[in-house]
Each structure stands twice: as structure tokens, then as C-alpha cells.
C-alpha atoms as a PDB file:
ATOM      1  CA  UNK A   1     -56.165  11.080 -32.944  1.00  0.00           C
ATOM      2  CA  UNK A   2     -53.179  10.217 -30.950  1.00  0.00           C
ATOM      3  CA  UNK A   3     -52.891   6.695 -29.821  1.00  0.00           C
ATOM      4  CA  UNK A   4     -50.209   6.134 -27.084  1.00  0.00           C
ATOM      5  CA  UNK A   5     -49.288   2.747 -26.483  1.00  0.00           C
ATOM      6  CA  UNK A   6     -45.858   2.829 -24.822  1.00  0.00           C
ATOM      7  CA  UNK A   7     -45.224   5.479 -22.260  1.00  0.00           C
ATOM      8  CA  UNK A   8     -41.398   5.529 -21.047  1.00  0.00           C
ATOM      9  CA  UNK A   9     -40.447   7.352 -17.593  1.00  0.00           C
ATOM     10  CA  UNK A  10     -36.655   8.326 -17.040  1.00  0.00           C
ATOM     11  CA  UNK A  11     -36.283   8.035 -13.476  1.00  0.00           C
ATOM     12  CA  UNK A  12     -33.037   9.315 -11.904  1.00  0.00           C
ATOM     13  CA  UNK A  13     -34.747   9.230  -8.372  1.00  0.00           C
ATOM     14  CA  UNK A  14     -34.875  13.029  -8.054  1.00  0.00           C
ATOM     15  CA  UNK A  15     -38.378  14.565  -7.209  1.00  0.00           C
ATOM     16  CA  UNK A  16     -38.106  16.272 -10.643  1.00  0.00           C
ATOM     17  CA  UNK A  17     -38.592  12.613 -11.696  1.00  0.00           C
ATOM     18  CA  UNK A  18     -40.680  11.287  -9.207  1.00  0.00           C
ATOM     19  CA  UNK A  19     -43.474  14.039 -10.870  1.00  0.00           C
ATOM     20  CA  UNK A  20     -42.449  12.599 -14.546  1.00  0.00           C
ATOM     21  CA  UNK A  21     -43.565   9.232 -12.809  1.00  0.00           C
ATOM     22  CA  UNK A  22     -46.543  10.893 -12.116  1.00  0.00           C
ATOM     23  CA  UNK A  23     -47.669  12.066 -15.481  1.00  0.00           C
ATOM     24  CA  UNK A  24     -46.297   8.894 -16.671  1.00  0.00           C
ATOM     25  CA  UNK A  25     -48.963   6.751 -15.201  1.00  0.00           C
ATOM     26  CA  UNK A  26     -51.357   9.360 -15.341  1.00  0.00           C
ATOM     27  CA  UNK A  27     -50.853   9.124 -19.487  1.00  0.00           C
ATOM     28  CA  UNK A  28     -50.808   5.560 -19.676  1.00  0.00           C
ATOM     29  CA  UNK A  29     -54.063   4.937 -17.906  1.00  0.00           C
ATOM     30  CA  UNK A  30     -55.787   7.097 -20.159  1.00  0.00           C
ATOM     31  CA  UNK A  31     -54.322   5.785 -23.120  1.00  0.00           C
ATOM     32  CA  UNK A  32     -53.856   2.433 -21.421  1.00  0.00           C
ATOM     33  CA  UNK A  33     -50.776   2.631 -22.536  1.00  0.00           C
ATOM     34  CA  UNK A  34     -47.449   0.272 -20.754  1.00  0.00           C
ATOM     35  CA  UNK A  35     -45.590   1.863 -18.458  1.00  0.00           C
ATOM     36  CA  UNK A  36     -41.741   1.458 -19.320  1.00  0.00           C
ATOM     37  CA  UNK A  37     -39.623   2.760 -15.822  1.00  0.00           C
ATOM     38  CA  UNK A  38     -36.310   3.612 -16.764  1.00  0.00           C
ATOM     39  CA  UNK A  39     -32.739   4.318 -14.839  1.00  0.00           C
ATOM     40  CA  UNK A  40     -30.013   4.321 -16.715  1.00  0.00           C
ATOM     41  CA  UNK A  41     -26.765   3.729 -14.159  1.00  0.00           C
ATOM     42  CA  UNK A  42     -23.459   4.690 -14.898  1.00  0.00           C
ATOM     43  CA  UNK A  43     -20.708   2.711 -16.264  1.00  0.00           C
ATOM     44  CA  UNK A  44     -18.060   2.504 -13.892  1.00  0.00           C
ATOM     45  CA  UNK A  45     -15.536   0.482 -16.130  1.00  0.00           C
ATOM     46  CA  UNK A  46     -15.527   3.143 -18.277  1.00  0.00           C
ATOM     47  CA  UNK A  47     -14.734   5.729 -15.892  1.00  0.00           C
ATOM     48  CA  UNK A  48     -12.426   4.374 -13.352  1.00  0.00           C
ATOM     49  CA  UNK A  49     -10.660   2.092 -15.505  1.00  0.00           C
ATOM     50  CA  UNK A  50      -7.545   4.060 -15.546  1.00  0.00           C
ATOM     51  CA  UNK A  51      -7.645   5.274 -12.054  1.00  0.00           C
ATOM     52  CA  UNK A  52      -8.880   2.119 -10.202  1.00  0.00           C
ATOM     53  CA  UNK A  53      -7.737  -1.666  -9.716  1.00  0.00           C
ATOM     54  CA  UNK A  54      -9.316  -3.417 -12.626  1.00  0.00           C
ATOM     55  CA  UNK A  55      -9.953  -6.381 -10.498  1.00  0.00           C
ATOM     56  CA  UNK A  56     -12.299  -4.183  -8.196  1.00  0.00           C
ATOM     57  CA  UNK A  57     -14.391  -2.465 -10.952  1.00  0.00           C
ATOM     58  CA  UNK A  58     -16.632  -5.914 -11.993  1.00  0.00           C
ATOM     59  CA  UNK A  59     -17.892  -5.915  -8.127  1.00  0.00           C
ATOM     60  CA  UNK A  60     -18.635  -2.651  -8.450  1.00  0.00           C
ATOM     61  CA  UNK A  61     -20.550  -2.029 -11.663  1.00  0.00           C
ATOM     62  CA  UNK A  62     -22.692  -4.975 -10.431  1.00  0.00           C
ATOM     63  CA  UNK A  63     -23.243  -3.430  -7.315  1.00  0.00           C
ATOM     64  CA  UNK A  64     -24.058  -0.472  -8.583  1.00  0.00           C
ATOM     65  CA  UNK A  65     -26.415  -2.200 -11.438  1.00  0.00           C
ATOM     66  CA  UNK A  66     -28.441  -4.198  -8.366  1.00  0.00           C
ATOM     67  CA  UNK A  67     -29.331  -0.924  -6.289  1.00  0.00           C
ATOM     68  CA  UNK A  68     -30.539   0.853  -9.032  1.00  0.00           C
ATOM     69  CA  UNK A  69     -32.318  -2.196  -9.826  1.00  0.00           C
ATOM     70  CA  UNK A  70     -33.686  -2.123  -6.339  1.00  0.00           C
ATOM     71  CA  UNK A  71     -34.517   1.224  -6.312  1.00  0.00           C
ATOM     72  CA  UNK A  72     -36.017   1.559  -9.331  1.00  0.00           C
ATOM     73  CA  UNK A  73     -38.133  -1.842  -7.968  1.00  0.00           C
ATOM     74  CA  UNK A  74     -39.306   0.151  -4.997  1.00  0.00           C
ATOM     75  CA  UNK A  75     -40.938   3.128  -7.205  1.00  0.00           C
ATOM     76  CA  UNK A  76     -43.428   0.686  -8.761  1.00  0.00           C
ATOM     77  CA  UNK A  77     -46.644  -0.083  -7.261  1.00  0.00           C
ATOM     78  CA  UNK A  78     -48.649  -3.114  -7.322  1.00  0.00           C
ATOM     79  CA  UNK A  79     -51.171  -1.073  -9.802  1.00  0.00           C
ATOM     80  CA  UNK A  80     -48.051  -0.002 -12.247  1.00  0.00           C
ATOM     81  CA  UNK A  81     -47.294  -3.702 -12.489  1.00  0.00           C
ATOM     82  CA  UNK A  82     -50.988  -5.160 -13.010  1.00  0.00           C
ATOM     83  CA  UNK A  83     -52.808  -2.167 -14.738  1.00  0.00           C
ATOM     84  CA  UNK A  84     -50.289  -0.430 -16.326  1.00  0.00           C
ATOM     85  CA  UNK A  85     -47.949  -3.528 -17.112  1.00  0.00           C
ATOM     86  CA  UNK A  86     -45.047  -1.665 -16.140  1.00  0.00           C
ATOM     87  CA  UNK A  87     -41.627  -2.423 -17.436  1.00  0.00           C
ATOM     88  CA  UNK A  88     -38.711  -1.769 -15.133  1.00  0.00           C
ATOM     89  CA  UNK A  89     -35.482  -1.303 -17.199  1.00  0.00           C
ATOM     90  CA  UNK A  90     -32.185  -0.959 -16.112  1.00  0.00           C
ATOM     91  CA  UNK A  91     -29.372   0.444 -18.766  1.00  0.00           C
ATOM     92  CA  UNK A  92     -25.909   1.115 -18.053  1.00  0.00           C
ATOM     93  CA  UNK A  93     -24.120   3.702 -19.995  1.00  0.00           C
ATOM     94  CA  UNK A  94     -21.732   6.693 -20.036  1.00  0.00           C
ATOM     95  CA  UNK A  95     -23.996   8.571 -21.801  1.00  0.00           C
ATOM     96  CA  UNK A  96     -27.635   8.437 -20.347  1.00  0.00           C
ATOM     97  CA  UNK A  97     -29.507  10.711 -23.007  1.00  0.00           C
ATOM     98  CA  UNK A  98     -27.860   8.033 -25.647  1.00  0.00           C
ATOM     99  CA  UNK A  99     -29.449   4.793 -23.700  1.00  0.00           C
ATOM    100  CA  UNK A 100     -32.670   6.359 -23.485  1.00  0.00           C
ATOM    101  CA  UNK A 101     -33.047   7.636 -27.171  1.00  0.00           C
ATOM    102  CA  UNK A 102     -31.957   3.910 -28.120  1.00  0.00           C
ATOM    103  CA  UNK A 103     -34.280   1.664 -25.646  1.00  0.00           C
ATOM    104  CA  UNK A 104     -37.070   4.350 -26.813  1.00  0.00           C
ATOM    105  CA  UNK A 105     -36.550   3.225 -30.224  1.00  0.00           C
ATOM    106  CA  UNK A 106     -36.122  -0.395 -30.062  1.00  0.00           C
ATOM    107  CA  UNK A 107     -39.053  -0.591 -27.394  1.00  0.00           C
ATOM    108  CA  UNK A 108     -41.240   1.563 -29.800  1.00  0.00           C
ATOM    109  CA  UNK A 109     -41.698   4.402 -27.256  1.00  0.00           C
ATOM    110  CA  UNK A 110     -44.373   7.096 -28.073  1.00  0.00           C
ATOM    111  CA  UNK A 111     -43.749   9.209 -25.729  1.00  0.00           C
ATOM    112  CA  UNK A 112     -40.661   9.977 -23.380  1.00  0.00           C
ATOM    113  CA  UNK A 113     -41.591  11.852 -19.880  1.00  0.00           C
ATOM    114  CA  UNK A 114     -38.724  12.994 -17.726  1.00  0.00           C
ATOM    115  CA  UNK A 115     -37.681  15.171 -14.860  1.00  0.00           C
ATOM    116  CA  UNK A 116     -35.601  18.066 -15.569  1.00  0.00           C
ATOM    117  CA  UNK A 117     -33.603  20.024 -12.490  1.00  0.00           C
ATOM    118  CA  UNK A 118     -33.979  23.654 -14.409  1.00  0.00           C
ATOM    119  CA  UNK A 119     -30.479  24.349 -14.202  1.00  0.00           C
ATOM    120  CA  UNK A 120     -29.041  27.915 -15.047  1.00  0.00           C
ATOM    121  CA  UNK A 121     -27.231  28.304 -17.820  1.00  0.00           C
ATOM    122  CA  UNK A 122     -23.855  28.264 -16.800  1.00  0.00           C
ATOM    123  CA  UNK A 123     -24.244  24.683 -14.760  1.00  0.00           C
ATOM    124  CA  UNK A 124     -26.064  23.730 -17.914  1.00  0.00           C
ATOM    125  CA  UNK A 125     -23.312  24.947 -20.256  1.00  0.00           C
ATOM    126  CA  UNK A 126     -20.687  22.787 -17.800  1.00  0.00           C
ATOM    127  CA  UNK A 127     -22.623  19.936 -16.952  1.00  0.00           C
ATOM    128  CA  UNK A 128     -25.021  19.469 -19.842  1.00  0.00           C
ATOM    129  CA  UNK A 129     -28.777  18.294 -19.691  1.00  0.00           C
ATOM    130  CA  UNK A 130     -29.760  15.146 -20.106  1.00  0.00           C
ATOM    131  CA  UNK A 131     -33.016  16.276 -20.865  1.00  0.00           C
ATOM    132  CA  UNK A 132     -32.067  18.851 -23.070  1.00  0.00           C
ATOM    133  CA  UNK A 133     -30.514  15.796 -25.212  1.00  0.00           C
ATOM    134  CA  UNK A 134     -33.279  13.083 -25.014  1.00  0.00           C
ATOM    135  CA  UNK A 135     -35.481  15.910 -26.345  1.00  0.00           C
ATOM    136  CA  UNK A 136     -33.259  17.105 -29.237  1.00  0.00           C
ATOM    137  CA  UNK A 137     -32.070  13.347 -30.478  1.00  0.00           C
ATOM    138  CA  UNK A 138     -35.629  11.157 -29.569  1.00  0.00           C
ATOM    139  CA  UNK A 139     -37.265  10.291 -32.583  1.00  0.00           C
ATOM    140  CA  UNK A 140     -40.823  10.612 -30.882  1.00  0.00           C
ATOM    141  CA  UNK A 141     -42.077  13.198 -28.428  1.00  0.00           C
ATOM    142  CA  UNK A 142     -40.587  14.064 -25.254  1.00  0.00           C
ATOM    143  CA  UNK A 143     -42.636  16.077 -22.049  1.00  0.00           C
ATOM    144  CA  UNK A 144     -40.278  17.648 -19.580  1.00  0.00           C
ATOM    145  CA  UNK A 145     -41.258  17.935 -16.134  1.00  0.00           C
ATOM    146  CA  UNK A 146     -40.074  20.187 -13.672  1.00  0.00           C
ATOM    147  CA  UNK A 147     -40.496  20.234  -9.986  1.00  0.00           C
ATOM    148  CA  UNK A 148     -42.023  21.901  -8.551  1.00  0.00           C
ATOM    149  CA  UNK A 149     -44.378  21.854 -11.750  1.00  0.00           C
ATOM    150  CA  UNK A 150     -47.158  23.409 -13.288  1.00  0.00           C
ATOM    151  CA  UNK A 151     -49.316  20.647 -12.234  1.00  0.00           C
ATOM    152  CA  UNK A 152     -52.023  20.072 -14.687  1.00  0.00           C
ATOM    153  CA  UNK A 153     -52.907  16.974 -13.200  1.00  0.00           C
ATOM    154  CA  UNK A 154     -56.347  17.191 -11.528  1.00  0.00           C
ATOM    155  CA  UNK A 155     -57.556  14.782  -9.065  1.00  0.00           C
ATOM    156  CA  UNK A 156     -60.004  12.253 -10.339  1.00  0.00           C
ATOM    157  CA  UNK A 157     -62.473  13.279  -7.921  1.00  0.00           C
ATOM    158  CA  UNK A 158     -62.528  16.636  -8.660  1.00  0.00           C
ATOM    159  CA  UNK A 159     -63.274  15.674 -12.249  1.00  0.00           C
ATOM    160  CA  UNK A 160     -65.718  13.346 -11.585  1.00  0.00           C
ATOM    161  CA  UNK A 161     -67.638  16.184 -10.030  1.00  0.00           C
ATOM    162  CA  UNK A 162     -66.813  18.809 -11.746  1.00  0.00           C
ATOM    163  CA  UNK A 163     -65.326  20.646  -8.908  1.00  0.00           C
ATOM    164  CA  UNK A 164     -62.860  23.586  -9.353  1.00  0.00           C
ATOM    165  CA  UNK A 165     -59.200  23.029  -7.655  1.00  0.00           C
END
């Protein structure tokens, strides 16, 4: 039987991730599982500290911390908080894929959910995947969702009823 109990969404506020949300909520009300929102924001120290007025960058990386904070604040609903106990979390990193294999492991994740953008494989080769990491380094399972998706989510009325989509 497989017993889900902590559902974690990576959210970089793209609409390939705006469907993970979806699936992410969808999964933890039938397991009844918390809902753990993630953004992981980038560390700007760490990558203007050569090329920018060290004095400047502290402003900054808070800044930048508070509106992802905000944003990621404004993808929750009233329902995620109070049924699904959602968790909003807030990392910041130089290496996303890293911060979310390590807050799925110390938060005792059981299943990771995240957009992926479906690069080719040249802009994939250049830029990486995110995705493509979180799913080869997690040490629990990881669905990829892509938008547009597959959507195997069916309306609860239409299940209630039996109807066909």
C-alpha cells in the first residue's frame, strides 16, 4: 500500500509548475497528505559578488528572498493552508535541484512533484534541468509534470457520477 504523508511542490511560478501544484494538492487530499510549497530563489551573493558592490548585494538577496516569499504566499489558498496544512518554504541556493533533494530529505518528503519546461536537447545540454536532477539525486519518488500535460486529473464531479470526460 503506499502511504503518502508529505507531498512537496517545486514551484518556480511557470505554468509547468502551476499544474505540479495541481497534482500536488490533488495527491495530498487523497492521501491527506501536507502540502510542502517550495521556491528555491537564487543566491545573489554568490553570483554577483565579484561583479557588484558588496555593500549592495545584502539589500538585494533580501529583496529578492521577500518576493518570492510573497509570491509563493499568493499561490496558496485558504483550503491548502487549513486542509492540506500547507508549508510554504523558501530556500536560497545556487543550485536549486541541490536545495530541493536536501529539504526533501530532512522534511521526510514522499513524494516530489514538479514542473518541467520540456526543453530540447541542446538548451538542455547548455542549461541543464532542474528536473532532470531532482529526479536522478532524490532519495524518494519524483512525478514530472509538463504543461500542457496529459491531464489525468478528472473532475470530482465527473467521478462522483461516473460520467465520461
Amino acid at each position: 500500500m503506499i502511504a503518502l504523508k508529505h507531498v512537496l511542490v517545486a514551484t518556480d511560478f511557470s505554468e509547468a509548475s502551476d499544474a505540479a501544484l495541481e497534482y500536488g494538492r490533488q495527491f495530498a487530499r487523497m492521501f491527506g497528505a501536507t502540502l510542502h510549497v517550495m521556491h528555491v530563489v537564487e543566491n545573489v551573493m554568490a553570483r554577483f559578488a565579484a561583479d557588484a558592490y558588496p555593500v549592495l548585494l545584502p539589500d538585494l538577496q533580501r529583496e529578492v528572498e521577500e518576493s518570492g516569499e510573497k509570491k509563493l504566499m499568493g499561490l496558496l489558498t485558504s483550503e491548502d493552508l487549513s486542509q492540506l496544512h500547507a508549508v510554504p518554504v523558501v530556500r536560497t541556493s545556487t543550485s536549486p535541484a541541490a536545495a530541493i533533494v536536501e529539504y526533501a530529505k530532512d522534511a521526510k518528503i514522499d513524494l516530489v512533484i514538479m514542473g518541467t519546461h520540456g526543453r530540447g536537447a541542446v538548451a538542455k545540454l547548455l542549461m541543464g534541468s532542474v528536473a532532470e536532477r531532482v529526479v536522478r539525486t532524490a532519495a524518494c519518488p519524483v512525478l514530472t509534470v509538463r504543461h500542457p500535460e496529459h491531464d489525468f486529473i478528472v473532475a470530482d464531479a465527473l467521478v462522483a457520477t461516473g460520467a465520461k470526460a
